[in-house]
Protein backbone atom coordinates (compact mmCIF):
# COMPACT_ATOMS: atom_id res chain seq x y z
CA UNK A 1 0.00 0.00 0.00
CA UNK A 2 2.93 2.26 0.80
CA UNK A 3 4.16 2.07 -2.86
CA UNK A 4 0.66 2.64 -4.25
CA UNK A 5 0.70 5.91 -2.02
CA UNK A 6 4.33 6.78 -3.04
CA UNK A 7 2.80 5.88 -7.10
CA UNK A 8 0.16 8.12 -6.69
CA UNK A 9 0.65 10.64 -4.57
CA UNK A 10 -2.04 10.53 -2.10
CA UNK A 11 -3.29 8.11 0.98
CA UNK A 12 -5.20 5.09 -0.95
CA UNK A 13 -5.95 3.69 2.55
CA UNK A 14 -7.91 6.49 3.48
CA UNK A 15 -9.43 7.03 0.70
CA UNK A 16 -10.94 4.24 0.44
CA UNK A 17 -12.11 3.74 3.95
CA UNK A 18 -13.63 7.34 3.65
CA UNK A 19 -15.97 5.73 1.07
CA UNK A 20 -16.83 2.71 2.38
CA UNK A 21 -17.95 5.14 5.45
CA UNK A 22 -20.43 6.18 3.20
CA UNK A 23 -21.65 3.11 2.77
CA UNK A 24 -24.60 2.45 5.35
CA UNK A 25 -26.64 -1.10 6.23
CA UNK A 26 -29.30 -1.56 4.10
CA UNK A 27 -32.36 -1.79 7.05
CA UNK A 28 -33.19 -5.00 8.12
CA UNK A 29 -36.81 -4.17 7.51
CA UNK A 30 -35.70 -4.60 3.67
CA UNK A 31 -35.08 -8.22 4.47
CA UNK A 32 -38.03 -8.72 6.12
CA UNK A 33 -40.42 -7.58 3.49
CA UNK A 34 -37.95 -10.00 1.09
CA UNK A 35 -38.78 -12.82 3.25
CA UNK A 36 -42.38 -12.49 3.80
CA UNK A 37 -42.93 -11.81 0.01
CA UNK A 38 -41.08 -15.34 -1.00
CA UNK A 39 -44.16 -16.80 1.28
CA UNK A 40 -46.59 -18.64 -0.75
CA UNK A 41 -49.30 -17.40 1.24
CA UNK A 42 -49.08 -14.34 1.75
CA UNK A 43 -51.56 -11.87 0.22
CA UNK A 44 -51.28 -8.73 -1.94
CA UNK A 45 -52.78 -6.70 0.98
CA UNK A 46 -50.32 -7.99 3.45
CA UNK A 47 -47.35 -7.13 1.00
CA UNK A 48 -48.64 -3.46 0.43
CA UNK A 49 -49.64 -3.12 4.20
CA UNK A 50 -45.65 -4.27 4.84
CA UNK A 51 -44.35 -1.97 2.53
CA UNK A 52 -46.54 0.86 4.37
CA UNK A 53 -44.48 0.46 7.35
CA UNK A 54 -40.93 1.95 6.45
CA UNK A 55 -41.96 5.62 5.56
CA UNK A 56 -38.50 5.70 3.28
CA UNK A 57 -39.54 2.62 1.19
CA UNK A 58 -42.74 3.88 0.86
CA UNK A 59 -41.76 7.42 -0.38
CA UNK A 60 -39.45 5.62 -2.73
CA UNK A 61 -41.33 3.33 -4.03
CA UNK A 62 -44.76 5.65 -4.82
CA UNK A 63 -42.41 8.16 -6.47
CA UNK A 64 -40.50 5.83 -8.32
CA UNK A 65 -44.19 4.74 -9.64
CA UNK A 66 -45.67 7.95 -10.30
CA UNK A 67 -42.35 8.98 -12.35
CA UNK A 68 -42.47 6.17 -14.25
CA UNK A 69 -43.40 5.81 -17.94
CA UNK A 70 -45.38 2.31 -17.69
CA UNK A 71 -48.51 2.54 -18.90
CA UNK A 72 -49.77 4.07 -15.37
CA UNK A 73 -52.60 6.18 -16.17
CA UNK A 74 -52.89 7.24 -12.69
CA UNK A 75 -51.45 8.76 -9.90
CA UNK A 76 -50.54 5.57 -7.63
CA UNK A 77 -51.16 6.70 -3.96
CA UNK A 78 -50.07 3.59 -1.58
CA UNK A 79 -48.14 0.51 -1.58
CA UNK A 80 -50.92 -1.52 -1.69
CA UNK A 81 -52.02 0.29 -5.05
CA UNK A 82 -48.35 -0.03 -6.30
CA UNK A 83 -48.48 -4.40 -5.56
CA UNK A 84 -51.61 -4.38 -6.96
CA UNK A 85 -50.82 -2.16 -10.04
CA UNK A 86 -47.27 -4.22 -10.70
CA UNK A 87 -47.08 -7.36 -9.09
CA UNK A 88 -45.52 -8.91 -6.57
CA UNK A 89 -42.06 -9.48 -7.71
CA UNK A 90 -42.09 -6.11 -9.50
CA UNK A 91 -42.62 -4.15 -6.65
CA UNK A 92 -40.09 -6.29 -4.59
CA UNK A 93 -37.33 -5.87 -8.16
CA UNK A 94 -37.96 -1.82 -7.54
CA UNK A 95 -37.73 -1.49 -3.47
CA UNK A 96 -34.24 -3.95 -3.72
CA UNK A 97 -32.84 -1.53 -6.63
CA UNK A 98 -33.95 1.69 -5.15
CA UNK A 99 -32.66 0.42 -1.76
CA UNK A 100 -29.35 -0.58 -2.73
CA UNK A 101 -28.78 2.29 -5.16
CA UNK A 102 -29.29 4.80 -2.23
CA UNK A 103 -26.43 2.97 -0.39
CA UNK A 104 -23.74 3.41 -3.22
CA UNK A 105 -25.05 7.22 -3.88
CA UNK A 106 -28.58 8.11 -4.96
CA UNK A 107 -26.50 10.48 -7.88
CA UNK A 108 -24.17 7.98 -10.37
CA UNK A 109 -22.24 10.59 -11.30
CA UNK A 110 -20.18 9.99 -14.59
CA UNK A 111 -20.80 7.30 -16.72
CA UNK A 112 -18.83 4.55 -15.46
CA UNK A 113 -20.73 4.39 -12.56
CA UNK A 114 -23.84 3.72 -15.09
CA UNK A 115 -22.15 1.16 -16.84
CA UNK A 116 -21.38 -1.04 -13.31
CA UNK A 117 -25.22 0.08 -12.18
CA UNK A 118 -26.31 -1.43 -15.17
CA UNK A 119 -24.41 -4.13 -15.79
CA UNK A 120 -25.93 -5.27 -12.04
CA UNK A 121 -29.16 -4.73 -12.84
CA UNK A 122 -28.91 -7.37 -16.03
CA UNK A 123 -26.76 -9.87 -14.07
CA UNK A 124 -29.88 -9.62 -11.54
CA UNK A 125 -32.51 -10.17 -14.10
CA UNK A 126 -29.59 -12.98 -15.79
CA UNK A 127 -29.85 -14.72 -12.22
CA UNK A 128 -33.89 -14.70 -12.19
CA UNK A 129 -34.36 -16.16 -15.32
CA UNK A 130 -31.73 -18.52 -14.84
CA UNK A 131 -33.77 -19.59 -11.26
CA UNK A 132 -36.84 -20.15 -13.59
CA UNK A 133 -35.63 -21.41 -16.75
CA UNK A 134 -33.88 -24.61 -14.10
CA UNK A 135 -36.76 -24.86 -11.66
CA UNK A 136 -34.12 -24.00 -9.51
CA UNK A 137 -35.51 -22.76 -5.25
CA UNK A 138 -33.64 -20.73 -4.97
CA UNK A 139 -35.19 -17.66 -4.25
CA UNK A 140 -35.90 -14.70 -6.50
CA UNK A 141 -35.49 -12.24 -4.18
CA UNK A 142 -32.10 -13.84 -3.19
CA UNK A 143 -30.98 -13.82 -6.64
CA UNK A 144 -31.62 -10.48 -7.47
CA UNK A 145 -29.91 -9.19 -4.49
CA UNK A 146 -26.56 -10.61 -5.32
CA UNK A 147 -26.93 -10.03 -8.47
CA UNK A 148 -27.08 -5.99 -7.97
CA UNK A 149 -24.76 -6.10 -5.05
CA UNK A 150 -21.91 -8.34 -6.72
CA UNK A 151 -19.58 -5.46 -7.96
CA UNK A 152 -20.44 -2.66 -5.56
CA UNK A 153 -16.86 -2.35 -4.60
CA UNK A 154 -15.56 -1.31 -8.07
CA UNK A 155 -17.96 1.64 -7.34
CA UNK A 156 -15.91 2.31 -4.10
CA UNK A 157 -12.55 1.74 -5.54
CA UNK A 158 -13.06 3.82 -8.01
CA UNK A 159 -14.16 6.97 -6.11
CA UNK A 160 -11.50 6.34 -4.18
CA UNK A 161 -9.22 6.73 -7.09
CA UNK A 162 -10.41 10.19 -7.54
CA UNK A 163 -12.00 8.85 -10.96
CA UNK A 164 -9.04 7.33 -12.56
CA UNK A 165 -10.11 6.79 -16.23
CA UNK A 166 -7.19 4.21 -16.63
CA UNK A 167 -8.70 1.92 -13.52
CA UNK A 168 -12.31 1.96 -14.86
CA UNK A 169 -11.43 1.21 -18.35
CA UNK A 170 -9.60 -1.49 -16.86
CA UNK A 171 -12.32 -2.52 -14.63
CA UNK A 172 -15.07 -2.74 -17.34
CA UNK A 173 -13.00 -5.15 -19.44
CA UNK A 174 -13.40 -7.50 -15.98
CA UNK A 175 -12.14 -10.47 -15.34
CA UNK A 176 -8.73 -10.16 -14.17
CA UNK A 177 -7.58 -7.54 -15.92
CA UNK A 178 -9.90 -5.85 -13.83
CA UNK A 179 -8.46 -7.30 -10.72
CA UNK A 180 -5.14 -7.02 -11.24
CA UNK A 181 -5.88 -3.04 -12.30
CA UNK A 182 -7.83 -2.59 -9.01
CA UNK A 183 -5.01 -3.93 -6.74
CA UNK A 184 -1.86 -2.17 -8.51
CA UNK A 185 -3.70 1.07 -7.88
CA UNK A 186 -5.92 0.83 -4.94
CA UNK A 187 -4.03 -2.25 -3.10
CA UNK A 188 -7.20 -3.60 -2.90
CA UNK A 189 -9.45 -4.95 -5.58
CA UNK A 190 -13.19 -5.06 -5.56
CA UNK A 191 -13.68 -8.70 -3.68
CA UNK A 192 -11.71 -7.71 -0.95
CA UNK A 193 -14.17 -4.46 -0.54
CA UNK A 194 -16.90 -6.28 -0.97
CA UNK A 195 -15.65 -8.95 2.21
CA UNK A 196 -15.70 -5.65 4.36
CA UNK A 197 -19.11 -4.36 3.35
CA UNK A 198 -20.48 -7.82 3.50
CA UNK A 199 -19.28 -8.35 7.06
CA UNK A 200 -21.66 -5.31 8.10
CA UNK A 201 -24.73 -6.12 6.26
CA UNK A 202 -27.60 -8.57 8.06
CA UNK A 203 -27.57 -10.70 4.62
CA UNK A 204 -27.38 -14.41 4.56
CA UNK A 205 -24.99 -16.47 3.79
CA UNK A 206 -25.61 -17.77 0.96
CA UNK A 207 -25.42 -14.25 -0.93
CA UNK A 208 -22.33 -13.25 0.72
CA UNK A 209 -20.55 -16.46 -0.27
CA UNK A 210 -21.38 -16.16 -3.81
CA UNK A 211 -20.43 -12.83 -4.17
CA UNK A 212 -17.10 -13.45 -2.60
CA UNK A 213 -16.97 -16.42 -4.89
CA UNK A 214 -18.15 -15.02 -8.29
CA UNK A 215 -14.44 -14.76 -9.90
CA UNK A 216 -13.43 -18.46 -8.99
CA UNK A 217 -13.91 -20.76 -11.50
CA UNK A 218 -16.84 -23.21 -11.50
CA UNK A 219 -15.24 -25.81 -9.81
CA UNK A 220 -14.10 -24.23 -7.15
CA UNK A 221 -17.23 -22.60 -6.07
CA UNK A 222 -19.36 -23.66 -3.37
CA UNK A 223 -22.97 -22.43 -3.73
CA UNK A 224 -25.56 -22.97 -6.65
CA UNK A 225 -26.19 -18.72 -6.39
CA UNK A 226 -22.24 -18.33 -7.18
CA UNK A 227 -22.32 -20.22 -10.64
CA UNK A 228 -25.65 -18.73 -11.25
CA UNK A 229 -24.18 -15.49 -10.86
CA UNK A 230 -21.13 -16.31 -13.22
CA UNK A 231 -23.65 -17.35 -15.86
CA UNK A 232 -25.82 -13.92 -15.61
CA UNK A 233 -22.85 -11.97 -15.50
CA UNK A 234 -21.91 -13.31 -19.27
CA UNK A 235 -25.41 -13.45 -20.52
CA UNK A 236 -25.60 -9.64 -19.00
CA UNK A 237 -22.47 -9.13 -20.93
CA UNK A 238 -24.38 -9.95 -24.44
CA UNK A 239 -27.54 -8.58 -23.29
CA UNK A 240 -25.66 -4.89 -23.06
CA UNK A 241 -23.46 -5.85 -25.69
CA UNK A 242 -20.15 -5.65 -23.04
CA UNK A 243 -16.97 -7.35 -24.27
CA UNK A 244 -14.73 -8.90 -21.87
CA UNK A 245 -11.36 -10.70 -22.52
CA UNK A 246 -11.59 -15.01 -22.36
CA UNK A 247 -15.65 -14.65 -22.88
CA UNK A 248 -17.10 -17.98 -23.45
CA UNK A 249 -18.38 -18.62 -27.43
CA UNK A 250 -21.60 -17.88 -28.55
CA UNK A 251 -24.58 -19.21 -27.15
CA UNK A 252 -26.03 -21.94 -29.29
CA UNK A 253 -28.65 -22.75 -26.33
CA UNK A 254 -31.87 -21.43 -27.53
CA UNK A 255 -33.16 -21.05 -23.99
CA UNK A 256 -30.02 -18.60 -23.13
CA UNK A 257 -30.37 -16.99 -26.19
CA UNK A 258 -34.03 -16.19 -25.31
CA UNK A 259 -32.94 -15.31 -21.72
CA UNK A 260 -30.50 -12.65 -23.10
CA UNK A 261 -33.39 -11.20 -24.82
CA UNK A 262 -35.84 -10.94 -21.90
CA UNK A 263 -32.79 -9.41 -19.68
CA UNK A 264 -32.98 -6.90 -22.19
CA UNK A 265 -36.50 -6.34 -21.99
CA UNK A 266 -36.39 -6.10 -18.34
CA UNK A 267 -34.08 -3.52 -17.86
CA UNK A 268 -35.81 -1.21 -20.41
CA UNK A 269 -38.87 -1.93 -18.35
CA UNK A 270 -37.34 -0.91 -14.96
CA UNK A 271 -35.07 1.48 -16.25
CA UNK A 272 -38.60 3.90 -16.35
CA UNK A 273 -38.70 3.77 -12.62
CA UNK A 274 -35.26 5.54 -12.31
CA UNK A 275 -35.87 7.93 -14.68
């Protein structure tokens, strides 16, 4: 780290550790709406009342609605109204992305930042069809969660390069190009960031392992959510038309090839809400 300083000019260190102090828990009440929505019996009206009861979710969620170009006619005034407008999973897709894009910074600056924002959001959608298209139980809610957390850190890295051009080229080629980038000039790269903001967050296991996890090869990985979120991260790749060193060849599956094209479709649908 001392050399990266010496390289660069500046304290790396504490640069970094400013950022991640900007970083704060996502609530647990987030979670607990998640879990009560994977129940197969609960209602619509016990989903919107659950919703009611975080006044910040709320606000986000009925403004995200009545800003959004979907065919909404009009004016949405609860959560209940929003579940019943939207669906289930919908609503639960747009209180996950609005939740976790408040904790890297409501305002994505340049455009790298909307590249990795993205490129999250499709590996998300890659990792729900994926769940469907195997019959998989895994849950959706699960899956779309690691999905748009899995390369957070790169955010934090590179803010705490000052914007370095040179890293975040680097960084959107991936693989470990990426890496290697992140660590020659941040001493860290974006796993190791991730481990620290992991260790604060009331999320289960299973997510934190495979987003630790999601540059080891198949083999080597330990949960089913890991290698589903390898898989989503290259079918996100074709679905945004991304390039990345040592991709795999073209998909010949005409399930994946259809999957590409609804991951497409889904973030042009959600994309409205953020508008």
């Amino acid at each position: 780290m001392e050399e990266v300083n010496r390289r660069f000019g500046f304290d790396t260190l504490k640069a970094i550790e400013d950022e991640l102090a900007k970083i704060h828990p996502i609530s647990p009440y987030v979670f607990e709406v998640l879990e009560a929505a994977q129940r197969d019996d609960i209602s619509l009206l016990d989903l919107g009342r659950r919703l009611s009861f975080d006044p910040v979710i709320c606000a986000h969620l009925l403004r995200a609605c009545r800003s959004a170009a979907y065919g909404i006619r009009f004016p949405v005034e609860s959560p209940l109204h929003a579940v019943a407008l939207l669906g289930a999973e919908r609503v639960i897709q747009i209180v996950l992305s609005l939740t976790i894009k408040e904790q890297i910074g409501v305002f994505l600056a340049s455009s790298f930042e909307h590249e990795v924002w993205e490129h999250s959001l499709a590996v998300a959608f890659g990792i729900q069809g994926m769940i469907r298209l195997l019959n998989s139980p895994l849950s959706l809610a699960v899956g779309f969660t690691a999905g748009l957390l899995h390369d957070l850190g790169k955010l934090v890295l590179y803010r705490a390069s000052g914007g370095d051009p040179d890293l975040a080229q680097a960084q959107l080629k991936g693989g470990e190009v990426g890496l290697k980038a992140e660590r020659e000039r941040c001493g860290k790269d974006h796993i190791q960031i991730m481990a620290s903001i992991l260790e604060q967050w009331a999320l289960s296991n299973e997510i934190k392992q495979a987003i630790l996890e999601h540059h080891l090869s198949p083999r080597e990985m330990k949960t089913s959510l890991g290698r589903f979120l390898l898989w989503s991260h290259y079918l996100a790749r074709k679905a945004r038309h991304e390039r990345e060193d040592g991709e795999p060849p073209p998909l010949k599956n005409k399930d994946l090839q259809q999957l590409v094209g609804w991951i497409r479709l889904e973030l042009e649908a959600l994309s409205c809400f953020f508008s």
